[in-house]
C-alpha atoms as a PDB file:
ATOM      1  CA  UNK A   1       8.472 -12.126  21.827  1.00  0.00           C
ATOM      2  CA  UNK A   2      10.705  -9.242  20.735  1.00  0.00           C
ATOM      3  CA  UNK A   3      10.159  -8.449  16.627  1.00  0.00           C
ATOM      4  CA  UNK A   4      13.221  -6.133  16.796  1.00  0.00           C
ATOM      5  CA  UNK A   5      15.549  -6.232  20.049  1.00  0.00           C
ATOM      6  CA  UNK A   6      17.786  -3.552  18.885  1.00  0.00           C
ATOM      7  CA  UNK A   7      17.210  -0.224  17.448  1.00  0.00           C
ATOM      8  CA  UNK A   8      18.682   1.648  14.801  1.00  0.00           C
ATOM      9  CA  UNK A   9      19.213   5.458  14.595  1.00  0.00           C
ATOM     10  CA  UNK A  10      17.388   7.019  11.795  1.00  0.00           C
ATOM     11  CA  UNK A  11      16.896  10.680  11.010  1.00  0.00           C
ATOM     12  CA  UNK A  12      14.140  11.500   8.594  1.00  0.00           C
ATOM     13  CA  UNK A  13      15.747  14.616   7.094  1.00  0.00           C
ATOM     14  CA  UNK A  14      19.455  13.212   6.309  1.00  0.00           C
ATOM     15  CA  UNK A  15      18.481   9.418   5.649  1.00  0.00           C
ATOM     16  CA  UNK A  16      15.689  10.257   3.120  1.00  0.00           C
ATOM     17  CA  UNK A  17      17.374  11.194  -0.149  1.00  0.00           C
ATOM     18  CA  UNK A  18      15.900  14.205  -1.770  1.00  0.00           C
ATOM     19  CA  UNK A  19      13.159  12.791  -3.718  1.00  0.00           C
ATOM     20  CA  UNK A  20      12.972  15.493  -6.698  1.00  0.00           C
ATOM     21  CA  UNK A  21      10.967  14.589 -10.065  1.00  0.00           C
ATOM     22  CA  UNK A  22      10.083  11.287  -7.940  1.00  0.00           C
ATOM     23  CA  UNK A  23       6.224  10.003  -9.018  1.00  0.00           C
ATOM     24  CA  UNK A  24       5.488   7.877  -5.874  1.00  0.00           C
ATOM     25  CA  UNK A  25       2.388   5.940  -5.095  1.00  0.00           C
ATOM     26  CA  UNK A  26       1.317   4.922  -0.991  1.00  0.00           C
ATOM     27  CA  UNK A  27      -1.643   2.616  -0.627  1.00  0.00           C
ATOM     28  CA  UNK A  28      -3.237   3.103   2.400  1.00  0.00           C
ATOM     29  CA  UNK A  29      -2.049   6.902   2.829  1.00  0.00           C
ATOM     30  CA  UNK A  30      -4.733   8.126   4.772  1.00  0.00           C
ATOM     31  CA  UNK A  31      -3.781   6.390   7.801  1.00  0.00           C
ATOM     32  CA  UNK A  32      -1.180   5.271  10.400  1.00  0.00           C
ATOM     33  CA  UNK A  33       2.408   4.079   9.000  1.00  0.00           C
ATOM     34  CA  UNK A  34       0.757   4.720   5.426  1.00  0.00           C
ATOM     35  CA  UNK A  35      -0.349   8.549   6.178  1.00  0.00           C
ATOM     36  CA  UNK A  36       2.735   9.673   8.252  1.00  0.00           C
ATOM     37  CA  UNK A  37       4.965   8.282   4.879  1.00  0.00           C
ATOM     38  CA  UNK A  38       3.355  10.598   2.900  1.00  0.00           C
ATOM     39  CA  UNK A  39       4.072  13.167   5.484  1.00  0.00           C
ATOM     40  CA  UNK A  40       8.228  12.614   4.742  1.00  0.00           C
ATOM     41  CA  UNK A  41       7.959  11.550   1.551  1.00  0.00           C
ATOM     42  CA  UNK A  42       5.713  15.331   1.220  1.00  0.00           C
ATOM     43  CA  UNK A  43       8.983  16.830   2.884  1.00  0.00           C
ATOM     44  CA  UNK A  44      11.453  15.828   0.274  1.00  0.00           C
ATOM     45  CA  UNK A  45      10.249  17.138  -2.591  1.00  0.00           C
ATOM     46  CA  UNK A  46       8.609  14.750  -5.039  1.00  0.00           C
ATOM     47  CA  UNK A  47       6.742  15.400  -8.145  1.00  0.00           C
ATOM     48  CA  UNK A  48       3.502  13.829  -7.105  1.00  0.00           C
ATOM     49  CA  UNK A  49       2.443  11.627  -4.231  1.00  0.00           C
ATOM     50  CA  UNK A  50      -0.571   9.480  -4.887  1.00  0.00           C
ATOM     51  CA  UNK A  51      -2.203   8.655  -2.270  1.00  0.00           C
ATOM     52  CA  UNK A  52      -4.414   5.238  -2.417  1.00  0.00           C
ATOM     53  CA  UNK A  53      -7.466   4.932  -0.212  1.00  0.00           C
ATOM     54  CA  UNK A  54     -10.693   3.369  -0.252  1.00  0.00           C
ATOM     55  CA  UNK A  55     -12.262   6.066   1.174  1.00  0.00           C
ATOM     56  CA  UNK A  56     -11.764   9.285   0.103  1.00  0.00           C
ATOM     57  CA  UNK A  57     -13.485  11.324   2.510  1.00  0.00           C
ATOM     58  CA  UNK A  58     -10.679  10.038   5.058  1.00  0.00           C
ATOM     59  CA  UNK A  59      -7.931  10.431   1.868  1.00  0.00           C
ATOM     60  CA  UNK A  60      -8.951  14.196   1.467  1.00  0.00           C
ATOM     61  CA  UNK A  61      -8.984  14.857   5.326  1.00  0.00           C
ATOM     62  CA  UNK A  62      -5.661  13.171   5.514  1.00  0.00           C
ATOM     63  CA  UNK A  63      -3.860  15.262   2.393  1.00  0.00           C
ATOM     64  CA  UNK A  64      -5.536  18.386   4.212  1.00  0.00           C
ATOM     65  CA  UNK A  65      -3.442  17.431   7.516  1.00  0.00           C
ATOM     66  CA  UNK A  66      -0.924  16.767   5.730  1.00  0.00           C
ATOM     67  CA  UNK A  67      -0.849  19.851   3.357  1.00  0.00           C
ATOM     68  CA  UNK A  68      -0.983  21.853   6.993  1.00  0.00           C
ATOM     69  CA  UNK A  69       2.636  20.718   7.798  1.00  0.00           C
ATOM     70  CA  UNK A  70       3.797  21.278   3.698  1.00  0.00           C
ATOM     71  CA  UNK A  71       1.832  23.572   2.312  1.00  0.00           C
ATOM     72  CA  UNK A  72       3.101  22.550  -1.444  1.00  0.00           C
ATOM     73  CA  UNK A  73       2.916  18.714  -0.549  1.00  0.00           C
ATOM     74  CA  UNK A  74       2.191  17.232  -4.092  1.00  0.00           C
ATOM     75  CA  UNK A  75      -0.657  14.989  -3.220  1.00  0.00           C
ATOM     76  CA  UNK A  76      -3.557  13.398  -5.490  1.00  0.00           C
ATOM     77  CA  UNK A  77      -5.974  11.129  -4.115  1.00  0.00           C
ATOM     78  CA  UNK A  78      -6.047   7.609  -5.905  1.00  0.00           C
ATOM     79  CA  UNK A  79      -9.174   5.928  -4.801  1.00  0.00           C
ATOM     80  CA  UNK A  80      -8.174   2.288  -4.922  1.00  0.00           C
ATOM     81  CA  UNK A  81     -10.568  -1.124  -2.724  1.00  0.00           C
ATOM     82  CA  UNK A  82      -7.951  -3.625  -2.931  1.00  0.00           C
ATOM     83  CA  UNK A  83     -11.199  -5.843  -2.080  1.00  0.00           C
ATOM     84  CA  UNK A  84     -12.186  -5.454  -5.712  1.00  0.00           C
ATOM     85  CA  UNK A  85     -10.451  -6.399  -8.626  1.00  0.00           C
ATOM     86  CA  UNK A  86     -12.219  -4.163 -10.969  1.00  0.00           C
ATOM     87  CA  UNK A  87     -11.568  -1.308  -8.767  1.00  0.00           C
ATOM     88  CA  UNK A  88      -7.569  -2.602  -8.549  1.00  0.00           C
ATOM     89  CA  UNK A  89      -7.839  -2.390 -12.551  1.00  0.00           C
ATOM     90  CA  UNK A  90      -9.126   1.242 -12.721  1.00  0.00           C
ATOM     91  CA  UNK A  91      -6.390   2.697  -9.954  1.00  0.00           C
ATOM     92  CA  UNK A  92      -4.031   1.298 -12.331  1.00  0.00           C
ATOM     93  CA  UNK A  93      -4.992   2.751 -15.392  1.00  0.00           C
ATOM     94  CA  UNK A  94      -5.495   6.373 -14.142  1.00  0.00           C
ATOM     95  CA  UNK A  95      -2.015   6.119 -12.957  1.00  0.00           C
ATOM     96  CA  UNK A  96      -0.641   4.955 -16.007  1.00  0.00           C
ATOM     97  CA  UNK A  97      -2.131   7.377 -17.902  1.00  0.00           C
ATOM     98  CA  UNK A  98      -1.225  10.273 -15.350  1.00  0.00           C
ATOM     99  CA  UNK A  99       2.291  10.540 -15.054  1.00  0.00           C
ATOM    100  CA  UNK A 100       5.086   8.532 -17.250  1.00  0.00           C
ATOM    101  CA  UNK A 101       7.107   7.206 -14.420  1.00  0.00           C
ATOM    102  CA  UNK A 102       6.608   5.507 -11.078  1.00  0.00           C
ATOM    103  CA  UNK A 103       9.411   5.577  -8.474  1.00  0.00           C
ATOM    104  CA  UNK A 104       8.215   4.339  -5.608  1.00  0.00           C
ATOM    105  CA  UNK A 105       4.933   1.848  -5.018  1.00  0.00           C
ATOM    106  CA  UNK A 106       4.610   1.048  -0.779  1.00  0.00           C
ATOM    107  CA  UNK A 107       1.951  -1.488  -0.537  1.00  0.00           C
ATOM    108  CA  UNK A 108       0.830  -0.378   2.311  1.00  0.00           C
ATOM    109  CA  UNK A 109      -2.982  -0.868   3.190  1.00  0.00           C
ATOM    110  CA  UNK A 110      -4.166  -3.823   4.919  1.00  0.00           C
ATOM    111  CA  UNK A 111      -6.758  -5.597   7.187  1.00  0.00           C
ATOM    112  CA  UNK A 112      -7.011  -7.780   9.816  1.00  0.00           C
ATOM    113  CA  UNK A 113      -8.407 -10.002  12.423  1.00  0.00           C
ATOM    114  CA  UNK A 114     -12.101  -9.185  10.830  1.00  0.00           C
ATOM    115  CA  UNK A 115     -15.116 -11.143  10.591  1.00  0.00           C
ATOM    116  CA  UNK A 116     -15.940 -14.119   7.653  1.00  0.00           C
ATOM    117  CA  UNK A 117     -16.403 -12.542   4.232  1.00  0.00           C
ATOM    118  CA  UNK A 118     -15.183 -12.537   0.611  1.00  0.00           C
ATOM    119  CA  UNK A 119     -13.642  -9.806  -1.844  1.00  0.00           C
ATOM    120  CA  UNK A 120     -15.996  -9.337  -4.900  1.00  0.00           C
ATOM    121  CA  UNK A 121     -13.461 -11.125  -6.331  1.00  0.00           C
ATOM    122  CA  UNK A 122     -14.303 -14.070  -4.666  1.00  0.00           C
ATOM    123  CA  UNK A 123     -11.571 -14.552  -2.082  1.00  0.00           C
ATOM    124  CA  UNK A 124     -11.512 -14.668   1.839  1.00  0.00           C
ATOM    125  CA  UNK A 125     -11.730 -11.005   3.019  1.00  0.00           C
ATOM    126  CA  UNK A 126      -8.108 -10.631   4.620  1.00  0.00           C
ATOM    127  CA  UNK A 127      -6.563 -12.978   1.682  1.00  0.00           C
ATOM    128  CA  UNK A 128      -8.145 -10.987  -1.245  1.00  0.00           C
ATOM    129  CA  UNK A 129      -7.792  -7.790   0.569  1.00  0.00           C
ATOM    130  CA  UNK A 130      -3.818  -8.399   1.779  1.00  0.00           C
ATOM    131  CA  UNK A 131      -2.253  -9.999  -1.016  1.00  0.00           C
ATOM    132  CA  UNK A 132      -4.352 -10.491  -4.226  1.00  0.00           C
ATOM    133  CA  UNK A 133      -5.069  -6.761  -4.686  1.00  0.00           C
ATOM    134  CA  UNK A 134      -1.257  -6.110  -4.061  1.00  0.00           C
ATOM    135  CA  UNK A 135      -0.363  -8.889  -6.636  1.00  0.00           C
ATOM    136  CA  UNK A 136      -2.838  -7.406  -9.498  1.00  0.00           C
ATOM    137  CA  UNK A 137      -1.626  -3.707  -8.546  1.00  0.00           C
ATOM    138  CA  UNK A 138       1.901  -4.801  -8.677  1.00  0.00           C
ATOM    139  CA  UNK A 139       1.200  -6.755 -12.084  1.00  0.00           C
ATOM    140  CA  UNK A 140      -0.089  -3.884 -13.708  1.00  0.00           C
ATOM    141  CA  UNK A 141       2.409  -1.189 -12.270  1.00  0.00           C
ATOM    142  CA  UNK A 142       5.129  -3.564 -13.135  1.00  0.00           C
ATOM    143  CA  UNK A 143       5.679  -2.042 -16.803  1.00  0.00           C
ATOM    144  CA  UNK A 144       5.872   1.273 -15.749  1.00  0.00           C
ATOM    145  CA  UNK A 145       8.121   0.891 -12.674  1.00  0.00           C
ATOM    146  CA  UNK A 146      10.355  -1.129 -15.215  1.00  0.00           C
ATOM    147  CA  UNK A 147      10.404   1.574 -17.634  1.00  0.00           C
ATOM    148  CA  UNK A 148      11.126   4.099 -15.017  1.00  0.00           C
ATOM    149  CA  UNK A 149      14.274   1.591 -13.738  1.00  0.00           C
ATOM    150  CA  UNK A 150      15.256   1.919 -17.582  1.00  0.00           C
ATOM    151  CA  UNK A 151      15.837   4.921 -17.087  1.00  0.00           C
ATOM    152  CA  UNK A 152      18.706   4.262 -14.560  1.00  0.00           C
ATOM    153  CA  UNK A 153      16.455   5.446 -11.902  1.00  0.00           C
ATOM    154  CA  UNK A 154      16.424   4.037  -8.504  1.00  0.00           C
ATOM    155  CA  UNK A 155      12.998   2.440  -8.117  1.00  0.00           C
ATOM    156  CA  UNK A 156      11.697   0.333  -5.248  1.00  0.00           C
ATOM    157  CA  UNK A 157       8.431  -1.710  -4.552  1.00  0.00           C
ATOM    158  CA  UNK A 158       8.169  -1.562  -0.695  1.00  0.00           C
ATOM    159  CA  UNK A 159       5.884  -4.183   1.037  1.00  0.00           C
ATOM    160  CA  UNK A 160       4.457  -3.823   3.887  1.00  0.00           C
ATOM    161  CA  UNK A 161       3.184  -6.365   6.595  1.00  0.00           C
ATOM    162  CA  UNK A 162       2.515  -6.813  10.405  1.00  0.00           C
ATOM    163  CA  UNK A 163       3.473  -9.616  12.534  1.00  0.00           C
ATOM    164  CA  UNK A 164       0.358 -11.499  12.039  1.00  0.00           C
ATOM    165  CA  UNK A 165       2.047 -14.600  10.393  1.00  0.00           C
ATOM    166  CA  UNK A 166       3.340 -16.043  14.081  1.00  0.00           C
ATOM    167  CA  UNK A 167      -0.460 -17.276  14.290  1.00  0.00           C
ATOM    168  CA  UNK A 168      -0.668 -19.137  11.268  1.00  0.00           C
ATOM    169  CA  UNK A 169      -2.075 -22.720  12.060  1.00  0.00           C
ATOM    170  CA  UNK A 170      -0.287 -25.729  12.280  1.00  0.00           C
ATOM    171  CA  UNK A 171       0.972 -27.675   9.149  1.00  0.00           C
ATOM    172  CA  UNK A 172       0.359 -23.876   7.108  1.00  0.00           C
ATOM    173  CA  UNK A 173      -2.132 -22.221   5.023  1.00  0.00           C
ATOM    174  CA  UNK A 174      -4.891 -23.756   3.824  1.00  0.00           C
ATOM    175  CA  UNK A 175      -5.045 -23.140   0.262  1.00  0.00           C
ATOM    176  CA  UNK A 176      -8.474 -24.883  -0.113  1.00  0.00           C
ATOM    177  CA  UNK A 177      -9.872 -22.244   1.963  1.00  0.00           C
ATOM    178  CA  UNK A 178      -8.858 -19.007  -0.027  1.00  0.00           C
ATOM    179  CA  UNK A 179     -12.261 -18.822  -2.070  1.00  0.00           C
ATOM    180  CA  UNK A 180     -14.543 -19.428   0.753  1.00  0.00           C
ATOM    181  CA  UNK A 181     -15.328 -17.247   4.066  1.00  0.00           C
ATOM    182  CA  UNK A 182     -13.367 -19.266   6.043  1.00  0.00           C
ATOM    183  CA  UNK A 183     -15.499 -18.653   8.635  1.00  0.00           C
ATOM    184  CA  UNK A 184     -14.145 -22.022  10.471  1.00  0.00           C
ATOM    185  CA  UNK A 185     -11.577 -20.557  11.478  1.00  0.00           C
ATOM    186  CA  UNK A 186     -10.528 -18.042  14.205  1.00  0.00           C
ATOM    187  CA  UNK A 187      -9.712 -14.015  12.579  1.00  0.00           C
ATOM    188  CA  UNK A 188      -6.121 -14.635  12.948  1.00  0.00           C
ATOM    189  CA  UNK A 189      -5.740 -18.093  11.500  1.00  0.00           C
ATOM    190  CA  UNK A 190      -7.439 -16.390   8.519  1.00  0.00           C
ATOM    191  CA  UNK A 191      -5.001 -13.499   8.384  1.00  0.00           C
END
């Protein structure tokens, strides 16, 4: 099954806007699709990049690599475990109370197809991890992005997701599994 039969022409230095006095914020910069947006976000020009990672030894290794191709990239390492709620709550408030604005939030970091477990939060691992963090990061962004907006400012909440839905089960989630392991089912089903 195809996702996307037919390709579109993009070119990273015309088609991304100069991003001057931008605040933007990439969860799951460290790595893959997260870390290489950085990379071009780095290359326009923003005021600060936060980027979001649960581990910061692999945050600080990625801003390095990054600050190798731009030397002046404006990157600060946000550590952020969507799998915790309390650590959710305290990536929020140090970027509210680091910068007045927020342009851009890509909700970027995920999991998948892992073993049985819950969030500390008490939700199945992929659940908590995928969407609930995103939701209560979201939530508490959502007055500053809408502040920055006020501002007639182009801002943008950019969601990321893979492909993973196809295997969803029969008949649809089940809802009365999202505060157990859901170790029942298969990895995917659980996704």
């Amino acid at each position: 099954m195809a996702i996307c039969s037919k390709s579109v022409a993009f070119n990273l230095d015309k088609d991304i806007p100069p991003l001057n006095g931008k605040v933007i914020l990439v969860m799951g910069g460290n790595i893959g699709l997260g870390k290489q947006c950085v990379l071009e976000f780095a290359r326009h020009n923003p005021h600060q990049i936060q980027l979001a990672s649960r581990n910061l030894d692999k945050a600080k290794a990625a801003a390095d690599e990054i600050r190798a191709q731009v030397p002046d990239a404006p990157i600060k390492i946000l550590e952020l475990d969507l799998t915790s709620f309390d650590s959710v709550k305290r990536a929020a408030s140090t970027v509210l109370s680091a910068s007045s604005r927020l342009d851009i939030l890509m909700l970027n970091a995920g999991i998948m197809a892992i073993p049985p477990g819950l969030t500390s939060s008490g939700y199945e691992l992929q659940f908590g991890t995928n969407h609930m963090g995103h939701a209560l990061l979201t939530k508490l962004l959502l007055p500053l992005l809408t502040n920055t907006a006020a501002a007639d400012a182009d801002v943008r909440v950019v969601s990321l997701s893979s492909h993973g839905h196809v295997y969803l089960p029969r008949g649809g989630f089940r809802f009365d599994s999202l505060r157990t392991t859901a170790d029942s089912m298969g990895a995917y089903w659980r996704y």
